[in-house]
Protein backbone atom coordinates (compact mmCIF):
# COMPACT_ATOMS: atom_id res chain seq x y z
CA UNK A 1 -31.80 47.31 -7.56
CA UNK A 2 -29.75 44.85 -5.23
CA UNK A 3 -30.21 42.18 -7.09
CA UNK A 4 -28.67 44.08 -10.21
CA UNK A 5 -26.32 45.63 -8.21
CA UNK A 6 -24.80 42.02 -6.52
CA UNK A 7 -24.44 40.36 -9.89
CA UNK A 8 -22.55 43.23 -11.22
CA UNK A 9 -20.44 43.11 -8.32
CA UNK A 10 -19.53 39.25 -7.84
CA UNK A 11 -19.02 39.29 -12.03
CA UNK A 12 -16.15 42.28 -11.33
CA UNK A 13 -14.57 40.22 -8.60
CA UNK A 14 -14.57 37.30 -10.37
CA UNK A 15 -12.12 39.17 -12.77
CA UNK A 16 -10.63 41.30 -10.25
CA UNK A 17 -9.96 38.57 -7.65
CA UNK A 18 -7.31 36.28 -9.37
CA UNK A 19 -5.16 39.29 -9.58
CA UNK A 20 -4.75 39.41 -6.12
CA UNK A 21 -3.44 36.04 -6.16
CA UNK A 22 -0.11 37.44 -7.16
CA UNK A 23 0.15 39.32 -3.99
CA UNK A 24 -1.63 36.39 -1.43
CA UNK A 25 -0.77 32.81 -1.05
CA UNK A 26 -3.70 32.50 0.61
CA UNK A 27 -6.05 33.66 -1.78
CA UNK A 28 -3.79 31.73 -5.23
CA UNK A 29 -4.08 28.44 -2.85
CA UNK A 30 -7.60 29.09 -2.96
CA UNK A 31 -7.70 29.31 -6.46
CA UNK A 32 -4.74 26.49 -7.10
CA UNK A 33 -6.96 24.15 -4.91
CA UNK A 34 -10.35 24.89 -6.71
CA UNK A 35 -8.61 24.42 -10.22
CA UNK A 36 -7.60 20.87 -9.53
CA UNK A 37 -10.67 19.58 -7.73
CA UNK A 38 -12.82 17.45 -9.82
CA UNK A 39 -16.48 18.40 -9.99
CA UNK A 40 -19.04 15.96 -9.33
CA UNK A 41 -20.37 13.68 -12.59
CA UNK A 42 -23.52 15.75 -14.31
CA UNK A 43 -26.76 14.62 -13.39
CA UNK A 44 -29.83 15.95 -11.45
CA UNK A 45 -29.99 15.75 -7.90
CA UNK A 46 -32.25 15.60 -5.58
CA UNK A 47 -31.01 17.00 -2.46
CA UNK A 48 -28.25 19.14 -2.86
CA UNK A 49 -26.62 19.92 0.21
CA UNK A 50 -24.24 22.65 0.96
CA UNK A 51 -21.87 23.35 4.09
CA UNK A 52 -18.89 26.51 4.42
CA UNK A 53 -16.54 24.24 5.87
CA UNK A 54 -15.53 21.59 7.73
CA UNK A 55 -17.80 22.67 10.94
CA UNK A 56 -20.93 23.25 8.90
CA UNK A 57 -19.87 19.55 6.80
CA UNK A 58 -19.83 17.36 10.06
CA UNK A 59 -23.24 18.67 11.03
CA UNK A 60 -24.41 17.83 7.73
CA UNK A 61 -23.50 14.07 8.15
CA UNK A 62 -25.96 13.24 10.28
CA UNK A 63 -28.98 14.34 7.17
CA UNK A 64 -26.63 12.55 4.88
CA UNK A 65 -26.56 9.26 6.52
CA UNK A 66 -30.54 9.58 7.44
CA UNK A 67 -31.21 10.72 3.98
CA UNK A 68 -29.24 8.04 2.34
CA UNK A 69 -31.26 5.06 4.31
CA UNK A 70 -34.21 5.84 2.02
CA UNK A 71 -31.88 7.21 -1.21
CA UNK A 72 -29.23 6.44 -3.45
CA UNK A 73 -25.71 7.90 -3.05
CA UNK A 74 -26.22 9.54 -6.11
CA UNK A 75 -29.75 11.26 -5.42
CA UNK A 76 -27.10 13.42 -3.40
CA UNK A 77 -24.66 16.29 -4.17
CA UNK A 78 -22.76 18.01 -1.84
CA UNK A 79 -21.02 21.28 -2.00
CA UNK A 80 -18.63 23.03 0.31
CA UNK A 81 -16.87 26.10 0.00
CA UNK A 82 -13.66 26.41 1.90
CA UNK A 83 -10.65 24.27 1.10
CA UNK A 84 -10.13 22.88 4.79
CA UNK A 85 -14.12 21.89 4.26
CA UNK A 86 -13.34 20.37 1.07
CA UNK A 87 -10.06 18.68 1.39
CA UNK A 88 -11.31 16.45 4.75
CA UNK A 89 -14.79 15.97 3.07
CA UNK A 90 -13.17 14.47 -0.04
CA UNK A 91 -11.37 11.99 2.09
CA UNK A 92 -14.78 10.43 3.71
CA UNK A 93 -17.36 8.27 2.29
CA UNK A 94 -18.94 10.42 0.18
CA UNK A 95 -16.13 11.69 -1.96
CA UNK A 96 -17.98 10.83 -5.56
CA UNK A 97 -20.21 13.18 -4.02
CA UNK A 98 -18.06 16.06 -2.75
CA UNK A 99 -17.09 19.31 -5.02
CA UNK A 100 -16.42 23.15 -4.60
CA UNK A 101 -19.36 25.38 -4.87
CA UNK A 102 -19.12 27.74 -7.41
CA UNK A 103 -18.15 31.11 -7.57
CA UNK A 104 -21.68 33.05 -7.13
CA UNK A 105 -21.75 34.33 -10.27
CA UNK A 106 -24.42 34.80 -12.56
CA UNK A 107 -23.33 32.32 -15.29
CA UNK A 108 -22.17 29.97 -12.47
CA UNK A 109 -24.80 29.80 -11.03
CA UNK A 110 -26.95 29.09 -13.88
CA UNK A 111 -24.51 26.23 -15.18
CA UNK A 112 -24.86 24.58 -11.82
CA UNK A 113 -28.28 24.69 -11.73
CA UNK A 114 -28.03 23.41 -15.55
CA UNK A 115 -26.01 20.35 -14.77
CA UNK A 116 -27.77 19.13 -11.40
CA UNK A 117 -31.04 20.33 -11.50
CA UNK A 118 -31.76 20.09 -7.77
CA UNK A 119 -35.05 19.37 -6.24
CA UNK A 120 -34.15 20.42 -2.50
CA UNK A 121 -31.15 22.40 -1.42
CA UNK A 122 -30.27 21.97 2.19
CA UNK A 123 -28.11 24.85 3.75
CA UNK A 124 -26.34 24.57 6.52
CA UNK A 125 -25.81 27.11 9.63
CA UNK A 126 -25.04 30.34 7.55
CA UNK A 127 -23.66 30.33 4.48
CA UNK A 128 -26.14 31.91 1.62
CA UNK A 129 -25.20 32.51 -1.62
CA UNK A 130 -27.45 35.40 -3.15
CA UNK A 131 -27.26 34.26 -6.68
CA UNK A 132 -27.47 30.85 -5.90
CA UNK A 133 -30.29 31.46 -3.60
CA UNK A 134 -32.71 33.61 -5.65
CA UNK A 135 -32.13 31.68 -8.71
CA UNK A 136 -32.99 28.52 -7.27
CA UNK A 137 -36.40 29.63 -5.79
CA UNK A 138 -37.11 31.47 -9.58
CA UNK A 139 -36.67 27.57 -10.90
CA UNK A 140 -38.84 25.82 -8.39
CA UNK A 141 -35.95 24.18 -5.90
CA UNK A 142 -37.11 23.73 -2.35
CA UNK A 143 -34.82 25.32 0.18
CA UNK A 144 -33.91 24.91 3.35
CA UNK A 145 -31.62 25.95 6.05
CA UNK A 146 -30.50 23.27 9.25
CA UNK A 147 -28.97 24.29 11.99
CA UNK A 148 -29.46 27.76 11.68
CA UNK A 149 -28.08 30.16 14.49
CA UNK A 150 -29.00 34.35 14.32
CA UNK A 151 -27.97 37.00 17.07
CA UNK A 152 -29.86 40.85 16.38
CA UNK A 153 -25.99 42.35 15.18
CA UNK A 154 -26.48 39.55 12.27
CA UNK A 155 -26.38 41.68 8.88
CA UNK A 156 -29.52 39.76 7.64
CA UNK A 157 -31.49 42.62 10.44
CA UNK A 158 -29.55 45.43 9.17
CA UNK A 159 -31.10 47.73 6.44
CA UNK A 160 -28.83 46.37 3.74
CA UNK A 161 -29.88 42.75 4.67
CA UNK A 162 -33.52 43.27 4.17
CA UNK A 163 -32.99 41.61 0.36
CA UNK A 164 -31.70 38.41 2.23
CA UNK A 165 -34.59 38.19 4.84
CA UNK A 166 -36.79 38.34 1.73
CA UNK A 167 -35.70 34.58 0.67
CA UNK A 168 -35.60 33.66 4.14
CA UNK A 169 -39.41 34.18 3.79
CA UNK A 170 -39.76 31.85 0.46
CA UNK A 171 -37.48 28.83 2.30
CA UNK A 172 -39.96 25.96 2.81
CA UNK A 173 -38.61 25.08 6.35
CA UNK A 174 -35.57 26.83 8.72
CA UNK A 175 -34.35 24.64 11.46
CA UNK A 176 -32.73 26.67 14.28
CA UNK A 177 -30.28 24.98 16.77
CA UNK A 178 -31.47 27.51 19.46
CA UNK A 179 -34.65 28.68 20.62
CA UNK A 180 -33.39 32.65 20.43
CA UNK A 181 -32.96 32.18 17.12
CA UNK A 182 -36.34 30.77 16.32
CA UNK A 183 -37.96 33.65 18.41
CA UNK A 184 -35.51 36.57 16.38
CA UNK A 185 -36.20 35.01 12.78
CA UNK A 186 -40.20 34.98 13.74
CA UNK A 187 -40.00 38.98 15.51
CA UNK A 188 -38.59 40.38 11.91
CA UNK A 189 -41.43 38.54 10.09
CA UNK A 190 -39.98 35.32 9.29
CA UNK A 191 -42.78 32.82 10.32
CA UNK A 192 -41.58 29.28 8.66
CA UNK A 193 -39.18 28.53 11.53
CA UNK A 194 -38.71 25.81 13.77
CA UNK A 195 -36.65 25.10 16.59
CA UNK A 196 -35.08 21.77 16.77
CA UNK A 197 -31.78 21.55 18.17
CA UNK A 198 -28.38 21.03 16.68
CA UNK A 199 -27.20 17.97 14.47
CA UNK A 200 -24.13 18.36 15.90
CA UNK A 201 -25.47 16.31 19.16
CA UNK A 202 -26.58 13.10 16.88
CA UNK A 203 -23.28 12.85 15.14
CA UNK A 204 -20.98 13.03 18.15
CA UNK A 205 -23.28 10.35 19.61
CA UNK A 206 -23.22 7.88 16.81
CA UNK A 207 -18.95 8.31 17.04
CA UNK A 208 -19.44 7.64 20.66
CA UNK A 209 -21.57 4.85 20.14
CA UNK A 210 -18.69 3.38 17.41
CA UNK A 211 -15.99 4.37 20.13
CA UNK A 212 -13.04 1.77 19.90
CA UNK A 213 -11.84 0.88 23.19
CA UNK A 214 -8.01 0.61 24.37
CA UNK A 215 -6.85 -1.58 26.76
CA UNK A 216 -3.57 0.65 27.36
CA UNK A 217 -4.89 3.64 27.55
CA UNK A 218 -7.21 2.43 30.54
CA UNK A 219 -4.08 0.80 32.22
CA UNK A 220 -2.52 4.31 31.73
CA UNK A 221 -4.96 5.83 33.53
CA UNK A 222 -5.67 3.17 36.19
CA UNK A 223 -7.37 4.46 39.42
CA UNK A 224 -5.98 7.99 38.42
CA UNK A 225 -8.58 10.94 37.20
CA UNK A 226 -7.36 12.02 33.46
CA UNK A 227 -7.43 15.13 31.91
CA UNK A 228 -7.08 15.07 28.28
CA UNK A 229 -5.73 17.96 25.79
CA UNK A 230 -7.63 17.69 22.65
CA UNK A 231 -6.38 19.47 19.79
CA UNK A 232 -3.95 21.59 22.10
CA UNK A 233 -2.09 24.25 21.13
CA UNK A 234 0.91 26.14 22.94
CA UNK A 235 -1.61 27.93 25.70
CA UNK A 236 -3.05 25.02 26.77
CA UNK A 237 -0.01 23.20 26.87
CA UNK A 238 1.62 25.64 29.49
CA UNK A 239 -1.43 25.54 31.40
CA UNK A 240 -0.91 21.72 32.06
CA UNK A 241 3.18 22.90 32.71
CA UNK A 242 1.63 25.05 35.68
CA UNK A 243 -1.15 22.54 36.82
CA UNK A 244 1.22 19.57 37.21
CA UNK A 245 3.58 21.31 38.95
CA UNK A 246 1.35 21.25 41.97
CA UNK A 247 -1.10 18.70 40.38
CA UNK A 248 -1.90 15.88 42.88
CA UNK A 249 -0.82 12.24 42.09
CA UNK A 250 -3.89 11.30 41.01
CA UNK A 251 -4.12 12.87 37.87
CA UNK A 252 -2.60 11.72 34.45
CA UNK A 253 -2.49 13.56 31.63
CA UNK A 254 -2.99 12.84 27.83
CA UNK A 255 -2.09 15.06 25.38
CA UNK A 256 -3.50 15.16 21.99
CA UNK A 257 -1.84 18.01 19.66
CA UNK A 258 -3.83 19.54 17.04
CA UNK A 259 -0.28 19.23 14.87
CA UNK A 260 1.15 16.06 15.14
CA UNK A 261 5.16 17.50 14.58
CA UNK A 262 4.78 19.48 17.47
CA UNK A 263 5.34 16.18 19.62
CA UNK A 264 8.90 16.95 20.34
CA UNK A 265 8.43 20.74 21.42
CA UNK A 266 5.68 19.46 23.77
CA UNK A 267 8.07 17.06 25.22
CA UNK A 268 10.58 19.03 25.71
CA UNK A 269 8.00 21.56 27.62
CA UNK A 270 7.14 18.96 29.93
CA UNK A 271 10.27 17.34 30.35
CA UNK A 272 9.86 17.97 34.22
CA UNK A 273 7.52 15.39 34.20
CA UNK A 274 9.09 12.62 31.85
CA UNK A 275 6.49 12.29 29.36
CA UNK A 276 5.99 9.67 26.93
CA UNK A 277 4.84 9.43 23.45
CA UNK A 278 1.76 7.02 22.27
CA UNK A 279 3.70 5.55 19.04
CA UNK A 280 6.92 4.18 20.99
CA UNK A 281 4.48 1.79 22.97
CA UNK A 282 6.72 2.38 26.70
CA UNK A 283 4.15 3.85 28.33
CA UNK A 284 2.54 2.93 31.38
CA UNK A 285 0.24 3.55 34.87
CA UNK A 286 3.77 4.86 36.56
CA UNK A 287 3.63 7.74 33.69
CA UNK A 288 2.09 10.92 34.68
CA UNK A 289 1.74 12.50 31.21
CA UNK A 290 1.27 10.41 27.76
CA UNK A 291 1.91 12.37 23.88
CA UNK A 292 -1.16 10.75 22.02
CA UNK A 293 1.34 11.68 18.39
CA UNK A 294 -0.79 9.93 15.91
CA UNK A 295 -4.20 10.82 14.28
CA UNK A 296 -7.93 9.52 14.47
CA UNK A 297 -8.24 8.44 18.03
CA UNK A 298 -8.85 11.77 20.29
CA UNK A 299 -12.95 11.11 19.82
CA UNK A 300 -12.34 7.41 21.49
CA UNK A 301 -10.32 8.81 23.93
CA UNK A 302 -12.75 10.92 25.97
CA UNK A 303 -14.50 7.60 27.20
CA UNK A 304 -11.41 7.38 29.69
CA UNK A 305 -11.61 11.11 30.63
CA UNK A 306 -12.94 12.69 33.26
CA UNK A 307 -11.53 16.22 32.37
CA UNK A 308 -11.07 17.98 28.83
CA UNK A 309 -9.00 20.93 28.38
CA UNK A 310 -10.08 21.94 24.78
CA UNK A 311 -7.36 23.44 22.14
CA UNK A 312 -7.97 27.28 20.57
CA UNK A 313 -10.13 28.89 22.96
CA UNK A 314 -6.87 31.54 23.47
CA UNK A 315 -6.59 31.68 19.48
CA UNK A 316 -10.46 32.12 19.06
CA UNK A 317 -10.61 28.73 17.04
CA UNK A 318 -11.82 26.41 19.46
CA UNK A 319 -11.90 22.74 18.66
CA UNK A 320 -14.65 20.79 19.11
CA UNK A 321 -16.41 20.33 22.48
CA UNK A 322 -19.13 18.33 21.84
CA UNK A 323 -16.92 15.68 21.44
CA UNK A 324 -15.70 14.83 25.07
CA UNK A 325 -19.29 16.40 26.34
CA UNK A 326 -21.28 13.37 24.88
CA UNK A 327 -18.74 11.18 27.20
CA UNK A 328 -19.28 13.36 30.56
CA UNK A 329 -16.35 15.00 30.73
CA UNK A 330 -15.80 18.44 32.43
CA UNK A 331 -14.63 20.89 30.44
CA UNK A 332 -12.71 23.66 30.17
CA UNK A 333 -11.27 26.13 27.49
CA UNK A 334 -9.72 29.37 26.88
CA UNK A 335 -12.18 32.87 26.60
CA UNK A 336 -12.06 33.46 23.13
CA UNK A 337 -14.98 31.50 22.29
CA UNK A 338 -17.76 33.72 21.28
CA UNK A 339 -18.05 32.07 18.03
CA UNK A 340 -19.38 28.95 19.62
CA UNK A 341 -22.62 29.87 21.39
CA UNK A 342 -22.24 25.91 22.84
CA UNK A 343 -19.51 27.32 25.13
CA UNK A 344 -21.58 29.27 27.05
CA UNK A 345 -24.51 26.86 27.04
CA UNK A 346 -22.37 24.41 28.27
CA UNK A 347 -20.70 26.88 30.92
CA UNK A 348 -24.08 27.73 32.08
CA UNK A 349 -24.86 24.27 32.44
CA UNK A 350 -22.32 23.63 35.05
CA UNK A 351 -19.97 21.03 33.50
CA UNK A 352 -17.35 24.04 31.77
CA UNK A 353 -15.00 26.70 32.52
CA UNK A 354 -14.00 29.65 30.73
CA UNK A 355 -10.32 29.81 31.58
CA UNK A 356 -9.75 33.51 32.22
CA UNK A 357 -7.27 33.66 34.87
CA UNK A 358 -4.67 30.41 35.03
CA UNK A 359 -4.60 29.93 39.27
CA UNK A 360 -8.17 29.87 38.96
CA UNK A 361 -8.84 27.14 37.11
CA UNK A 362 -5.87 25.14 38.92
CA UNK A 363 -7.58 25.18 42.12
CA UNK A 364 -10.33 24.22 40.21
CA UNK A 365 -9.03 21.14 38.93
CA UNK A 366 -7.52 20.47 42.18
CA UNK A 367 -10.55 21.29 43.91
CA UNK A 368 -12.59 18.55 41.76
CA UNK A 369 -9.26 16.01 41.86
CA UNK A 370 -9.98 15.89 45.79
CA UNK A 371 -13.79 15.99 45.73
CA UNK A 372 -15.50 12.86 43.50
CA UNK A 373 -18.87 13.65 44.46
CA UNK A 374 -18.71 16.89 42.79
CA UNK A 375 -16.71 15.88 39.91
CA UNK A 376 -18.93 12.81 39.40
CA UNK A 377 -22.18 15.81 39.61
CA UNK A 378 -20.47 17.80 36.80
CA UNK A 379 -19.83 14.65 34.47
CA UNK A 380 -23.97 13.96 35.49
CA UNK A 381 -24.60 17.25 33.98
CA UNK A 382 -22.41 17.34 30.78
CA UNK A 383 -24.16 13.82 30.05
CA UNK A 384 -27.58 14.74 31.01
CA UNK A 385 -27.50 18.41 28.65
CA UNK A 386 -25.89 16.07 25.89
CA UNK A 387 -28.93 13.42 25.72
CA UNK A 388 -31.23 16.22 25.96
CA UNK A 389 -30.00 17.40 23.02
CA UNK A 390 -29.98 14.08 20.69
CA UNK A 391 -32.59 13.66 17.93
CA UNK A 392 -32.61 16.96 15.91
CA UNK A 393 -32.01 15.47 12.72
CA UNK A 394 -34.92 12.84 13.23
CA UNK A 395 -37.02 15.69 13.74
CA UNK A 396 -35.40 17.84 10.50
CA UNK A 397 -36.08 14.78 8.52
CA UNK A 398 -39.42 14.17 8.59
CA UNK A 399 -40.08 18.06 7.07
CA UNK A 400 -37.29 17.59 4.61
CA UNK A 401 -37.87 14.15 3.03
């Protein structure tokens, strides 16, 4: 009866759903943006591997670039389903390999599975399709889910999920990024589960390992501690306004906005403290706060960092953390961040802080400004949980290949 009842239902809002485009830029830039991507060449597959978005995309890369030691580029198709997944994916290496996933209808689905044929479909995190799912089992494609993460509230444990949990069961091999998970899938009778970490840990090490270093930057810095803003938004940005207003000398600052034209606005925020941008080049070690205003080198940046004050933890979109963790940075980031069980890991860990109250975390900084031998025991941790963490795809591979 589900079954029946879910096909009848995605067909009606595939009709019903371009309608509301007239009423939603959001939802006709969803539609404008599918109609002009280009769908991969036909051919069969096989591994297809799909990802929501951009998060669930970068901790596929890790399986792509493992997978593709042994395979061709085109044994390979990967699907993603948001637009901010699909428009940075089709900008990387794999781009011939890169297309929408189709809406999970019934005569989608079976066209898909018409033109590619795939052998093994890789999922990644969360993000099942029911049509595509159940179909693919019914014509003999292997499935699997990496990275997989389940609390108790998920809907899969709810009455109405019970159909889902059914091809849970028939998936050759679940990877879960966290032990609780493992333990939850196994206690509602799903026994082909594994835990083996995140990929998410071998990808931010192999950027870290690739890290480009700048001689500037470390002259910026000099014998100084520096706290870096990755991906900052407003909050965090008046956070640093308070902090450096009874910040010791010690401390530079480097300030990477998540959008690049709000340069200006940040310096004229900070204007107390004269700050200067990356792309006019007069910077120096007498400058207490540096604008990094161009893209693609925040990642290399954390090697000169010994604190990172993350972007959208206020907004409930926090940026990535894993990032500046790999270097041994201490971290710290707004509350909002139940979305990314790594927050609290890392808080419990003893390298983070979940900023709830703003003098707080001040004296907190300033407490770990004055006192190396702690703030060299935090960076300790925050490298040490990292490493321990490394090798999950290596481990995912073997099953998978």
């Amino acid at each position: 009866m589900f079954r029946f009842l879910y096909i009848y239902t995605t067909w009606i809002l595939s009709l019903f759903v371009p309608f509301v485009s007239v009423f939603s830029s959001k939802v006709a830039n969803f539609f404008r943006l599918r109609k002009s991507a280009i769908a991969v060449k036909p051919g069969q597959v096989k591994y297809w591997i799909h990802a929501a978005s951009l998060g669930e995309y970068e901790m596929a890369l890790p399986l792509i670039a493992e997978l593709l030691k042994t395979h061709q580029q085109e044994d390979i198709l990967i699907t993603v389903f948001s637009p901010s997944g699909y428009t940075q994916a089709v900008k990387g290496e794999y781009a011939d390999r890169v297309m929408y996933l189709p809406l999970d209808t019934l005569s989608s689905v079976k066209q898909f599975y018409k033109t590619y044929a795939p052998q093994k479909a890789i999922f990644i995190r969360y993000d099942f399709w029911y049509n595509f799912v159940f179909k693919g089992q019914k014509r003999g494609t292997t499935f699997y889910l990496v990275n997989g993460r389940f609390q108790e509230s998920h809907f899969f444990f709810k009455w109405y999920g019970k159909p889902y949990v059914a091809l849970l069961k028939k998936f050759e091999g679940i990877f879960t990024s966290d032990e609780k998970s493992s333990k939850l899938l196994k206690a509602h009778g799903v026994q082909n589960v594994s835990y083996t970490g995140d990929t998410r840990y071998d990808r931010v090490a192999a950027i870290a390992q690739s890290a480009k270093t700048f001689e500037k930057i470390a002259e910026f810095k000099g014998n100084r501690s520096l706290l870096i803003l990755g991906s900052s938004w407003r909050e965090e940005e008046e956070l640093v306004n308070k902090l450096l207003k009874v910040a010791p000398q010690n401390l530079a600052v480097l300030i990477a906005p998540h959008d690049l034209s709000r340069s200006d606005e940040i310096v004229e925020l900070l204007q107390d403290f004269k700050p200067k941008k990356y792309t006019d080049n007069s910077f120096s070690a007498g400058d207490q706060v540096l604008i990094l205003d161009t893209m693609g080198m925040l990642s290399s940046m954390h090697q000169y960092a010994d604190f990172a004050l993350v972007g959208g933890g206020f907004s409930g979109a926090l940026h990535n953390i894993l990032e500046p963790a790999v270097w041994g940075c201490h971290l710290s980031y707004g509350p909002n961040s139940y979305k990314f069980p790594e927050a609290q890991d890392f808080v419990e860990a003893g390298f983070a802080y979940s900023i709830t109250n703003d003098k707080e975390w001040i004296d907190l900084l300033q407490a770990l400004c004055a006192d190396d031998n702690t703030l060299e025991t935090s960076k300790a941790k925050a490298k040490m949980f990292t490493a321990a963490n490394i090798g999950a795809t290596s481990r995912i591979i073997l099953s998978i290949r």
